[in-house]
Protein backbone atom coordinates (compact mmCIF):
# COMPACT_ATOMS: atom_id res chain seq x y z
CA UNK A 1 13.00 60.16 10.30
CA UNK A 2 16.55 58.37 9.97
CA UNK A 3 15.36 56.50 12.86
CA UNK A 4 12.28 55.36 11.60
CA UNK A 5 14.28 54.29 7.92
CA UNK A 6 17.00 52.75 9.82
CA UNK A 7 14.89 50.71 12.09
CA UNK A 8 13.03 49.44 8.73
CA UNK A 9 15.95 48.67 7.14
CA UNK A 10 17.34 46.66 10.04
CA UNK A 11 13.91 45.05 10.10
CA UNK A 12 13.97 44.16 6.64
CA UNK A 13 17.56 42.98 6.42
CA UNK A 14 16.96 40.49 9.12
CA UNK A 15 13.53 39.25 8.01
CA UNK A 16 15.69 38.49 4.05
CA UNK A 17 18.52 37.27 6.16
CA UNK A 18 16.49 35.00 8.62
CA UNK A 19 14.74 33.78 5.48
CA UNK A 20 17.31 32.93 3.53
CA UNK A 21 19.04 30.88 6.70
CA UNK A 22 15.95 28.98 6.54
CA UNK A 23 16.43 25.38 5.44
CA UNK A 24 14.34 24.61 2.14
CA UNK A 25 11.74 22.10 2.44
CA UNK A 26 13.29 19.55 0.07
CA UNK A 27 10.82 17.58 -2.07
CA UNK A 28 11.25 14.22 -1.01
CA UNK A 29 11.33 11.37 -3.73
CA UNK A 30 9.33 9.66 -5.67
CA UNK A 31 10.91 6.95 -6.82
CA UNK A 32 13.11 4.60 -6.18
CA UNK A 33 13.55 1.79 -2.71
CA UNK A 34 13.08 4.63 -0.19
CA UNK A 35 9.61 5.40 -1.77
CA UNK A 36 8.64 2.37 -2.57
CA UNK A 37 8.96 0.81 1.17
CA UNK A 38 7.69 4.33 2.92
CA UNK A 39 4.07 3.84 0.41
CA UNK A 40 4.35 0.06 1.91
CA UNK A 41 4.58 1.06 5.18
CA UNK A 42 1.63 4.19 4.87
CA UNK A 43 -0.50 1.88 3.07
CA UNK A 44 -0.09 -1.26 5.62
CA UNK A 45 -1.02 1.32 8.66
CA UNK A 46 -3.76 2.82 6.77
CA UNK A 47 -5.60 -0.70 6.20
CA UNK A 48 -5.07 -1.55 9.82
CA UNK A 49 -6.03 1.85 11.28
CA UNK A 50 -9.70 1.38 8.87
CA UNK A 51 -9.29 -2.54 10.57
CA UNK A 52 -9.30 -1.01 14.02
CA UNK A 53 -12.14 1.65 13.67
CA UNK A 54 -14.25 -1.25 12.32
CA UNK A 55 -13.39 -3.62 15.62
CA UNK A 56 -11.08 -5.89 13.95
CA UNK A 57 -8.20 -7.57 14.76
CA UNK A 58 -4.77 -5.32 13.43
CA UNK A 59 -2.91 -7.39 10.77
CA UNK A 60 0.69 -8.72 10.97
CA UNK A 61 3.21 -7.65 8.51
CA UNK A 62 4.86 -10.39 7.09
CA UNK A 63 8.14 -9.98 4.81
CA UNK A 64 7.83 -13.38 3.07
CA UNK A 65 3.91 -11.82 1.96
CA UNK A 66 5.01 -8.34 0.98
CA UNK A 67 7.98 -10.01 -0.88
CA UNK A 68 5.64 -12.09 -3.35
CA UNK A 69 3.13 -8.96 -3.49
CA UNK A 70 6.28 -6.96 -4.83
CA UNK A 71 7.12 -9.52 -6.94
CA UNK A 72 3.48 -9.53 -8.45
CA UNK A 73 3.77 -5.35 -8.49
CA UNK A 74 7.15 -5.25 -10.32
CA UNK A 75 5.54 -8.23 -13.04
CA UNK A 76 2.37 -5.61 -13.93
CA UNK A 77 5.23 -2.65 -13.71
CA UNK A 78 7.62 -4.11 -16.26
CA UNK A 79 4.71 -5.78 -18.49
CA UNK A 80 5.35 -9.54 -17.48
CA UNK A 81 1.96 -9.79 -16.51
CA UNK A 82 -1.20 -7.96 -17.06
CA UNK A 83 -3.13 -5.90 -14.68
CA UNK A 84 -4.78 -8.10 -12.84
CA UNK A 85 -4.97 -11.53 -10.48
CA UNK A 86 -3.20 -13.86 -13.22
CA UNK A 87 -1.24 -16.27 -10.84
CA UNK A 88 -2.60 -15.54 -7.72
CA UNK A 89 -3.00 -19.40 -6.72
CA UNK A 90 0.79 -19.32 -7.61
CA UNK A 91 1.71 -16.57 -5.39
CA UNK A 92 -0.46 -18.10 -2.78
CA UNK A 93 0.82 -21.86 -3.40
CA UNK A 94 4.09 -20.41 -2.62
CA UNK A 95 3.11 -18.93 0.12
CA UNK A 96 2.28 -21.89 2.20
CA UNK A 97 5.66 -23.65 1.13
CA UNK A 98 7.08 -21.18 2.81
CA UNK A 99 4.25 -20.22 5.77
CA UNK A 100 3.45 -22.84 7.59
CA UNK A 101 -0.56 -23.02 8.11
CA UNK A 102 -2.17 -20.80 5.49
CA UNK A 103 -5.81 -21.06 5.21
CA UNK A 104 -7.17 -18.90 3.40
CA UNK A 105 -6.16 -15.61 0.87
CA UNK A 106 -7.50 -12.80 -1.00
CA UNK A 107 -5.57 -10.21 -2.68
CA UNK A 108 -6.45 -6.45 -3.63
CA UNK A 109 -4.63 -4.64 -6.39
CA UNK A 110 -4.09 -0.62 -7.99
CA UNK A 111 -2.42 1.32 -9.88
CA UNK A 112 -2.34 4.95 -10.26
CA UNK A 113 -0.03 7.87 -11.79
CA UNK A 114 -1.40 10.04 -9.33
CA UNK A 115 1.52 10.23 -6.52
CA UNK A 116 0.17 12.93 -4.79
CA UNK A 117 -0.50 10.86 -0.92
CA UNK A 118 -0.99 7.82 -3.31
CA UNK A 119 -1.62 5.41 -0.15
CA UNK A 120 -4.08 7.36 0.88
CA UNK A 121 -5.31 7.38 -2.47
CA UNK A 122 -5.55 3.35 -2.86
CA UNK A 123 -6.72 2.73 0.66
CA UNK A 124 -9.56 5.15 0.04
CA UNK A 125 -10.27 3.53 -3.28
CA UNK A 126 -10.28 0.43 -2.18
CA UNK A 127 -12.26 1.25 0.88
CA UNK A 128 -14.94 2.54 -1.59
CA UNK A 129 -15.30 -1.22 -3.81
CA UNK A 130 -16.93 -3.90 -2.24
CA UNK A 131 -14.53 -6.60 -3.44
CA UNK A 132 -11.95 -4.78 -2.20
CA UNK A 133 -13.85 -4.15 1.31
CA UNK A 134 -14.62 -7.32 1.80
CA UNK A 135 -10.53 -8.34 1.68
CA UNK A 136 -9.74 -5.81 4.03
CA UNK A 137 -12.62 -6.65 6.34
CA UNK A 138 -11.77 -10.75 5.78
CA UNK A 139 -10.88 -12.72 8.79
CA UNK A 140 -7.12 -12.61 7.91
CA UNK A 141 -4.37 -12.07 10.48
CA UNK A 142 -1.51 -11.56 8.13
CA UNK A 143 -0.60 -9.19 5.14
CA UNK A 144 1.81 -7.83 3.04
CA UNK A 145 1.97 -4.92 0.45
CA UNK A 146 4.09 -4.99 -2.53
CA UNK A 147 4.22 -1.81 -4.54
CA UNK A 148 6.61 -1.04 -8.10
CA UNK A 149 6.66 1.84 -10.43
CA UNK A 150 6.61 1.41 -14.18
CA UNK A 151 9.00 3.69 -16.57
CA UNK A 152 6.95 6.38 -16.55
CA UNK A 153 6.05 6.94 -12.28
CA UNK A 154 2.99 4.86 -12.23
CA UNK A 155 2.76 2.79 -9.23
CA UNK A 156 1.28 -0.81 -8.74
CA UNK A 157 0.19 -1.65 -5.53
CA UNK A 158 -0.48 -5.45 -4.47
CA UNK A 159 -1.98 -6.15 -1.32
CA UNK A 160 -2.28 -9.79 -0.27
CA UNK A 161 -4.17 -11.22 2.77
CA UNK A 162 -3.88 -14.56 4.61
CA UNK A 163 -5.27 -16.22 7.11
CA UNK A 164 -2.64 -18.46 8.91
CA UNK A 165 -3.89 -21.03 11.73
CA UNK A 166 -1.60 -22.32 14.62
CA UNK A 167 -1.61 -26.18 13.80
CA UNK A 168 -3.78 -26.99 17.13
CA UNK A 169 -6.38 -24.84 15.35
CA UNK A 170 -5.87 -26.16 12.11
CA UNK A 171 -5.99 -29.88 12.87
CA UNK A 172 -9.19 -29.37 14.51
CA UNK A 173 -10.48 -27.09 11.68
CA UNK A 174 -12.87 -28.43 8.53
CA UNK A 175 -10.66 -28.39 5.52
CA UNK A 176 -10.35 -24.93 3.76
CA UNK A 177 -12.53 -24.08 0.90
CA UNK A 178 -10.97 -25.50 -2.44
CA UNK A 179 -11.46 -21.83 -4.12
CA UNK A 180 -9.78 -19.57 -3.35
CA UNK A 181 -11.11 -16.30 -4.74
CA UNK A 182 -9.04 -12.95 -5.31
CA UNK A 183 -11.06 -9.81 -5.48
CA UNK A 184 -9.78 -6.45 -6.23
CA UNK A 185 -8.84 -5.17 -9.99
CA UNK A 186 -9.19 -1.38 -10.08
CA UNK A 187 -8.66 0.76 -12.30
CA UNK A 188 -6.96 3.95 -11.98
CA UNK A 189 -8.83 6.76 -10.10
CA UNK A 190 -9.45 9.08 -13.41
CA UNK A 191 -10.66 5.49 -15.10
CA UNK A 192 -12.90 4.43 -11.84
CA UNK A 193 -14.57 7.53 -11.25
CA UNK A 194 -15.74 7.37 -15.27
CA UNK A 195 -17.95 4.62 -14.25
């Protein structure tokens, strides 16, 4: 009978000893430059992984792109500019001063408090509005992803898309529409699903 206590004892002891040795799963971040770039990064390989189960070319990350997407993020964050597309021919004007050979552009947008896989959460929210579809599915070859949080944790994603010709292809191309249309404004998830 000693045995069979000592033997549980022993068992116990190392099973709250091996426990406690454990490391803790630490709860990672979120907030801050760290988050923000790792939601980038998610959200970028998300689009192209949809981009290569529907046949289409991956896009190219480009930092001068994601740059004036997180500038456009950080504006809605901090309340310099509403929710929505407001100077998109701006951002995109600014673009080709410093891209040489941009066509064409569209640009998604989103915002949620929700931070719970939040690129999953956009992606799949875009993936489900047609506007927003029809940017990710656009012949486009470039993109970058800006994202910014607000005071209170909610997150702003902008997603812009361009289409940049080599100049062989783009002196032998028609001129480029004179519109250039953004699609995308989306409401949170709680707000969309209402609808």
């Amino acid at each position: 009978m000693r045995f069979v206590l000592l033997v549980t004892f022993l068992l116990f002891a190392g099973f709250c000893g091996a426990e406690a040795q454990q490391p803790h799963a630490s709860t990672s971040a979120t907030s801050g430059p760290d988050f923000r770039s790792e939601v980038e990064k998610q959200t970028f390989l998300l689009i192209n992984q949809y981009r290569e189960k529907s046949e289409l070319p991956p896009l190219a990350w480009a930092d001068a792109i994601a740059k004036t997407a997180r500038a456009h993020s950080k504006d809605m964050a901090t309340g310099e500019a509403d929710f929505g597309h407001d100077g998109f021919s701006d951002r995109i004007d600014h673009l080709k001063k410093v891209m040489h050979g941009v066509w064409g552009a569209g640009e998604n947008i989103f915002y949620t408090s929700n931070l719970d896989d939040v690129a999953r959460t956009a992606v799949q929210s875009w993936l489900h509005s047609p506007h927003h579809l029809k940017n990710i599915q656009g012949d486009y070859n470039y993109s970058g992803i800006g994202v910014w949080q607000d005071k209170t944790g909610t997150i702003y994603f902008t997603q812009i898309f361009v289409k940049i010709k080599p100049p062989t292809e783009e002196a032998q191309a028609a001129p480029p529409p004179s519109i250039v249309t953004p699609f995308g404004i989306l409401a949170t998830p709680e707000t969309h699903s209402n609808h």
